[in-house]
C-alpha atoms as a PDB file:
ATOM      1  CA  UNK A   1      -3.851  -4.784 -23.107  1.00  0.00           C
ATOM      2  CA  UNK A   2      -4.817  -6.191 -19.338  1.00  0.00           C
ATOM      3  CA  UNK A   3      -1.898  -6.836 -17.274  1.00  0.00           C
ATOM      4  CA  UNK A   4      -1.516 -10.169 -15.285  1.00  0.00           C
ATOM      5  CA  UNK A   5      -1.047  -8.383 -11.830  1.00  0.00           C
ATOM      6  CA  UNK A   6      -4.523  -5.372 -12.661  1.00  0.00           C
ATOM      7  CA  UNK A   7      -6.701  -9.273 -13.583  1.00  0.00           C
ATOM      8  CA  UNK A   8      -5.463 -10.241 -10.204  1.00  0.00           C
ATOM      9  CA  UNK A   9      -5.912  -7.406  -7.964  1.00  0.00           C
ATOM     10  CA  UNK A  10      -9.542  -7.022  -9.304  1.00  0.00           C
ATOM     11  CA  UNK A  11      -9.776 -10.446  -8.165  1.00  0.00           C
ATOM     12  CA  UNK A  12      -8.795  -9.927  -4.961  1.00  0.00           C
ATOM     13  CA  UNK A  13     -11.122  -6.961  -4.552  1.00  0.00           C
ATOM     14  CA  UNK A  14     -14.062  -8.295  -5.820  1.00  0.00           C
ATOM     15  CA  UNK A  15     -13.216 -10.965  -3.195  1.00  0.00           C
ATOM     16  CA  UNK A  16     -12.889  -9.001  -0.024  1.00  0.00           C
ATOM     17  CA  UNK A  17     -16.037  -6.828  -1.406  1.00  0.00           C
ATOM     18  CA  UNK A  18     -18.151 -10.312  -1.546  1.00  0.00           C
ATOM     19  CA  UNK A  19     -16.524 -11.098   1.740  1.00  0.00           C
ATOM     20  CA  UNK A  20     -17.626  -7.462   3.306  1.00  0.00           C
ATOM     21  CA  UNK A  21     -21.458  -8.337   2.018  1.00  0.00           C
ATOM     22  CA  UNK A  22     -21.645 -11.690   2.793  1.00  0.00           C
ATOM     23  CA  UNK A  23     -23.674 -12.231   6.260  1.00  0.00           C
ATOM     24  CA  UNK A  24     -24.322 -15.558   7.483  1.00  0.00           C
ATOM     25  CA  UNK A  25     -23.213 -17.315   4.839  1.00  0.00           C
ATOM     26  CA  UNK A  26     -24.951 -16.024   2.337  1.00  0.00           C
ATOM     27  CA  UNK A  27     -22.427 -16.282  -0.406  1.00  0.00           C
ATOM     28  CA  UNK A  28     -24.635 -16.951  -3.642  1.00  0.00           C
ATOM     29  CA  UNK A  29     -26.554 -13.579  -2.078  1.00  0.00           C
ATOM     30  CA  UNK A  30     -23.606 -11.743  -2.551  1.00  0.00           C
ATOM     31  CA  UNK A  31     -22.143 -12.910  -5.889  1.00  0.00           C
ATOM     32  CA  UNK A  32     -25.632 -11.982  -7.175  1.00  0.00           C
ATOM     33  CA  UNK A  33     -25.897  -8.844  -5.759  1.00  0.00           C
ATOM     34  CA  UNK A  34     -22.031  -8.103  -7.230  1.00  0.00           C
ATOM     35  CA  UNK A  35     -23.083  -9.462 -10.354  1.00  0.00           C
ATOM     36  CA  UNK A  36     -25.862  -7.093 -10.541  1.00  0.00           C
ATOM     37  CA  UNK A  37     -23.996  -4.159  -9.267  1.00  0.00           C
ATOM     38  CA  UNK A  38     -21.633  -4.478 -11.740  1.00  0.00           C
ATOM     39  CA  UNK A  39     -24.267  -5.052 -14.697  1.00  0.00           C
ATOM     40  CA  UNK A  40     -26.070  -1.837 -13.915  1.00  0.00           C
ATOM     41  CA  UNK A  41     -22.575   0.047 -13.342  1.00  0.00           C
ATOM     42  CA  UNK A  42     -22.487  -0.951 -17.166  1.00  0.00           C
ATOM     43  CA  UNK A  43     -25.865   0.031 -18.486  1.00  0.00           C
ATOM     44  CA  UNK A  44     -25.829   3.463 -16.719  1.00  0.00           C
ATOM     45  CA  UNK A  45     -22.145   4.202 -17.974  1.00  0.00           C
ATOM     46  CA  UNK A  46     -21.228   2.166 -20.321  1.00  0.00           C
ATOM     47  CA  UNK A  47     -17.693   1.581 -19.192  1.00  0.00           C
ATOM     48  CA  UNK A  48     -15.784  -1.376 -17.992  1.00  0.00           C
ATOM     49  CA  UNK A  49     -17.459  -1.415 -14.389  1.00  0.00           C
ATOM     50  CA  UNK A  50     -14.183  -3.075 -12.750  1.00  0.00           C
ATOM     51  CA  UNK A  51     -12.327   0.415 -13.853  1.00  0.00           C
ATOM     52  CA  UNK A  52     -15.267   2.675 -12.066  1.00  0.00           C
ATOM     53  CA  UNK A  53     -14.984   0.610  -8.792  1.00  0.00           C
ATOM     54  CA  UNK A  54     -11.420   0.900  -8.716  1.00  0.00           C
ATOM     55  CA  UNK A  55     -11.579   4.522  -9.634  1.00  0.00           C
ATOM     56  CA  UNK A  56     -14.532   4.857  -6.712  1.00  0.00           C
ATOM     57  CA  UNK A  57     -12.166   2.993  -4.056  1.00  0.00           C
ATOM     58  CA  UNK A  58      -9.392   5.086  -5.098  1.00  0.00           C
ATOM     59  CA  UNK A  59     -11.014   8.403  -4.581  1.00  0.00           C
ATOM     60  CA  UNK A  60     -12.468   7.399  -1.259  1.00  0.00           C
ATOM     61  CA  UNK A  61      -8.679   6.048   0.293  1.00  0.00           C
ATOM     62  CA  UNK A  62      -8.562   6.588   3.695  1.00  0.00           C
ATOM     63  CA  UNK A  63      -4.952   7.253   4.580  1.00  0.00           C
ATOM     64  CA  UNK A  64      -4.396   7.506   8.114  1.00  0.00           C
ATOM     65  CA  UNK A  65      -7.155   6.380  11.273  1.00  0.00           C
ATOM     66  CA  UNK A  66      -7.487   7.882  14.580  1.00  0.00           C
ATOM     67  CA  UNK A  67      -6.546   6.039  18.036  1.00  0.00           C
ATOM     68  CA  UNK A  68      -7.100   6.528  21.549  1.00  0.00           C
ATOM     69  CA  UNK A  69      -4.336   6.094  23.679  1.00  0.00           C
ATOM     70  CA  UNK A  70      -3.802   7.077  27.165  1.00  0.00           C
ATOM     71  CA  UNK A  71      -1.086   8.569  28.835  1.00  0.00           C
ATOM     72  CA  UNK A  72      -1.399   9.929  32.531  1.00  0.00           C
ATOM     73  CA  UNK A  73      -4.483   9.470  32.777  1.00  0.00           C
ATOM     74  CA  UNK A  74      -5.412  11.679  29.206  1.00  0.00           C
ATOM     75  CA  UNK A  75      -6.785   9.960  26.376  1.00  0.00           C
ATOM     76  CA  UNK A  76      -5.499  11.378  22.726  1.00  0.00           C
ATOM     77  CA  UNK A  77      -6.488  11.006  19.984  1.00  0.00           C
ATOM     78  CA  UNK A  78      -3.774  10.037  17.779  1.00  0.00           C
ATOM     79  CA  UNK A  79      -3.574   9.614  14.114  1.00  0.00           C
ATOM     80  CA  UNK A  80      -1.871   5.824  12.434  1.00  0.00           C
ATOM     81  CA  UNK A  81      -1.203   5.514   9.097  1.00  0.00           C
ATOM     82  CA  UNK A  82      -3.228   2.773   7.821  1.00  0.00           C
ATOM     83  CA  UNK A  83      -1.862  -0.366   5.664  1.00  0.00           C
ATOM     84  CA  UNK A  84      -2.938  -0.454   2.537  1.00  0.00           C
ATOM     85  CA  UNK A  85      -5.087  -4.172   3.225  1.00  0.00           C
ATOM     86  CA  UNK A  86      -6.853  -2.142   6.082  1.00  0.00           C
ATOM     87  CA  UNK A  87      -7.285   1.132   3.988  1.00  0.00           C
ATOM     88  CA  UNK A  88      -9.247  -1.502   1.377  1.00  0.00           C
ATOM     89  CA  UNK A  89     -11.117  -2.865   4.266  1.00  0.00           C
ATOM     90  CA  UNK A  90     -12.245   0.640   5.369  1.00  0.00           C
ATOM     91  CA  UNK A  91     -12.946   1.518   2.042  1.00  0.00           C
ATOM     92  CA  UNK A  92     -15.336  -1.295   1.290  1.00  0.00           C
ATOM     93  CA  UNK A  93     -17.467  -1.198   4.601  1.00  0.00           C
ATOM     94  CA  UNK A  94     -17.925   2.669   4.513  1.00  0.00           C
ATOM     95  CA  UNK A  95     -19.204   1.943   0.984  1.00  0.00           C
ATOM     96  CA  UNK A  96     -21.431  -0.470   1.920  1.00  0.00           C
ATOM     97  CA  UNK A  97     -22.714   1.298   5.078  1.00  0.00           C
ATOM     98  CA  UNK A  98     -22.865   4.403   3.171  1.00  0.00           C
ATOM     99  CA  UNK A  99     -25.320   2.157   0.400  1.00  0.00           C
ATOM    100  CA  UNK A 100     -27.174   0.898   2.645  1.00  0.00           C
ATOM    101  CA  UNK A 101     -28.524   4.139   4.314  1.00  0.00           C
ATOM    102  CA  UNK A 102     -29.848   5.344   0.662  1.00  0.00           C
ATOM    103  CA  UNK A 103     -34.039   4.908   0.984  1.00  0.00           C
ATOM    104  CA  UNK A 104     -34.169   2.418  -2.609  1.00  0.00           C
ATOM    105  CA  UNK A 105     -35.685  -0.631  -3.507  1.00  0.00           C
ATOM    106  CA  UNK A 106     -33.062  -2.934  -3.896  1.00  0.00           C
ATOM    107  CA  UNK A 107     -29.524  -3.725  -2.178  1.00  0.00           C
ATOM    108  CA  UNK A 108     -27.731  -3.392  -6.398  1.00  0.00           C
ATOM    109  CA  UNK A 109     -29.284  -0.019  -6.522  1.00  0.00           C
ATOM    110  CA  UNK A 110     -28.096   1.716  -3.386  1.00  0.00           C
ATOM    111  CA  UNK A 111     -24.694   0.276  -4.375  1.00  0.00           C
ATOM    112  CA  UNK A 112     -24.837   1.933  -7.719  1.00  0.00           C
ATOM    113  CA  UNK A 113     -25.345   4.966  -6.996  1.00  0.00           C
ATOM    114  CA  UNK A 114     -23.091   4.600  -3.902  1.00  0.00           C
ATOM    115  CA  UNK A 115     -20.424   3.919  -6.465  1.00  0.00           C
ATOM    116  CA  UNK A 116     -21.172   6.849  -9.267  1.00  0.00           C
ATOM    117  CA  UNK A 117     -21.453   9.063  -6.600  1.00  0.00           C
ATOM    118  CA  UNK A 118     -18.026   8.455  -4.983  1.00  0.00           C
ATOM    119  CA  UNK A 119     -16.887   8.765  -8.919  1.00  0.00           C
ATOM    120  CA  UNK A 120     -18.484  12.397  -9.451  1.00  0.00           C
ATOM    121  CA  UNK A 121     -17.013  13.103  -5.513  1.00  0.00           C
ATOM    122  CA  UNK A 122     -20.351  13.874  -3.940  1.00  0.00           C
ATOM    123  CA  UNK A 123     -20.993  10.602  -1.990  1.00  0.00           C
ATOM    124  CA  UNK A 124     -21.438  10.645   1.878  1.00  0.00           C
ATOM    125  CA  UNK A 125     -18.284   8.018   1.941  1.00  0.00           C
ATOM    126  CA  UNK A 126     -15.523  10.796   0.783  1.00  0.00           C
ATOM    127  CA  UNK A 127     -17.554  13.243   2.976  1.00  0.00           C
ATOM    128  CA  UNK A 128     -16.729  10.722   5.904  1.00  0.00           C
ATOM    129  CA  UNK A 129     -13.090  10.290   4.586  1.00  0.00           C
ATOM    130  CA  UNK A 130     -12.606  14.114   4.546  1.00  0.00           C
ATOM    131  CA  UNK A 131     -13.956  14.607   7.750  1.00  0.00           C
ATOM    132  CA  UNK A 132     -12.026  12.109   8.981  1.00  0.00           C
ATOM    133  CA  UNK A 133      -8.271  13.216   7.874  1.00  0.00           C
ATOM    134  CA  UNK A 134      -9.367  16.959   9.296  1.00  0.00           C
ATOM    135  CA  UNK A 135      -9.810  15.386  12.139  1.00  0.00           C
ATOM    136  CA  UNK A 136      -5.860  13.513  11.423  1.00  0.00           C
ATOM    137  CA  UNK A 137      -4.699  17.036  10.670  1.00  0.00           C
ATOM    138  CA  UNK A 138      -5.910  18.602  14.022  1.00  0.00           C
ATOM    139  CA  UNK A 139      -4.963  16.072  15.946  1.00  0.00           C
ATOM    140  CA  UNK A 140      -0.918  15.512  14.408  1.00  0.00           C
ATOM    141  CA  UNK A 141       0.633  17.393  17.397  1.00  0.00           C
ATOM    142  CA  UNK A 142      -0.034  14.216  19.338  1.00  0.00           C
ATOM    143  CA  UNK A 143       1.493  11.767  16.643  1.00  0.00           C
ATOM    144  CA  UNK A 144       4.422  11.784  18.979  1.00  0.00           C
ATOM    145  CA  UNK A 145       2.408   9.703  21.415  1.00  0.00           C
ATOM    146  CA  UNK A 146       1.268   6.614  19.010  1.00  0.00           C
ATOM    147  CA  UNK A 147       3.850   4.060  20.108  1.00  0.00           C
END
């Protein structure tokens, strides 16, 4: 049984995800190229393809980002943990970005395999999430410094 509040919050994801691939306007684009996505997500798995993007986006969470304040004259680098409308942001866009660099013929394919890989853990997008939080970790002495 589907719960009222998963139905919406895939909404609102798929939303923000059209929003993130959406340029100029091009909203029919987008839908089409979701619609796609999520068609081949089903052929090559044969799973509910709203379940493997959430599971993707879950394993790729970004949990805290790195800032640059200065103090005296010293710029540190500061970890901030991220809110979680931010953390979806992130998510989507190094997704996409990730996609996008993949040599394929279409826009639904790089996605695709974007998306499987982040589910089998060997996508560039949760190498660029782990490299990021070791960069967090090194850099916590300063957390003292991010108001």
């Amino acid at each position: 049984m589907v719960s009222l509040n998963s139905v919406v919050l895939s909404k609102n994801l798929v939303l923000s995800f059209n929003k993130i691939l959406q340029k100029k306007g091009a909203k029919e684009l987008s839908e089409l190229i979701i619609r796609n996505l999520f068609c081949f997500v089903k052929k090559a798995n044969k799973t509910n393809p709203l379940l493997l993007f959430k599971d993707a986006l879950e394993k790729t969470k970004f949990y805290s980002e790195i800032k640059s304040i200065r103090i005296f004259g010293m710029l540190y680098k500061v970890p901030i943990e991220i809110k979680p409308k931010r953390q979806r942001n992130i998510i989507l866009k190094t997704i996409v970005l990730n996609a996008l660099k993949k040599d394929d013929l279409s826009v639904d394919a790089c996605l695709m395999k974007e998306i499987l890989d982040c589910c089998d853990l060997t996508s560039h997008s949760i190498k660029a999430c782990d490299e990021f939080h070791k960069i967090a970790e090194l850099n916590k002495i300063y957390i003292l410094y991010r108001y």
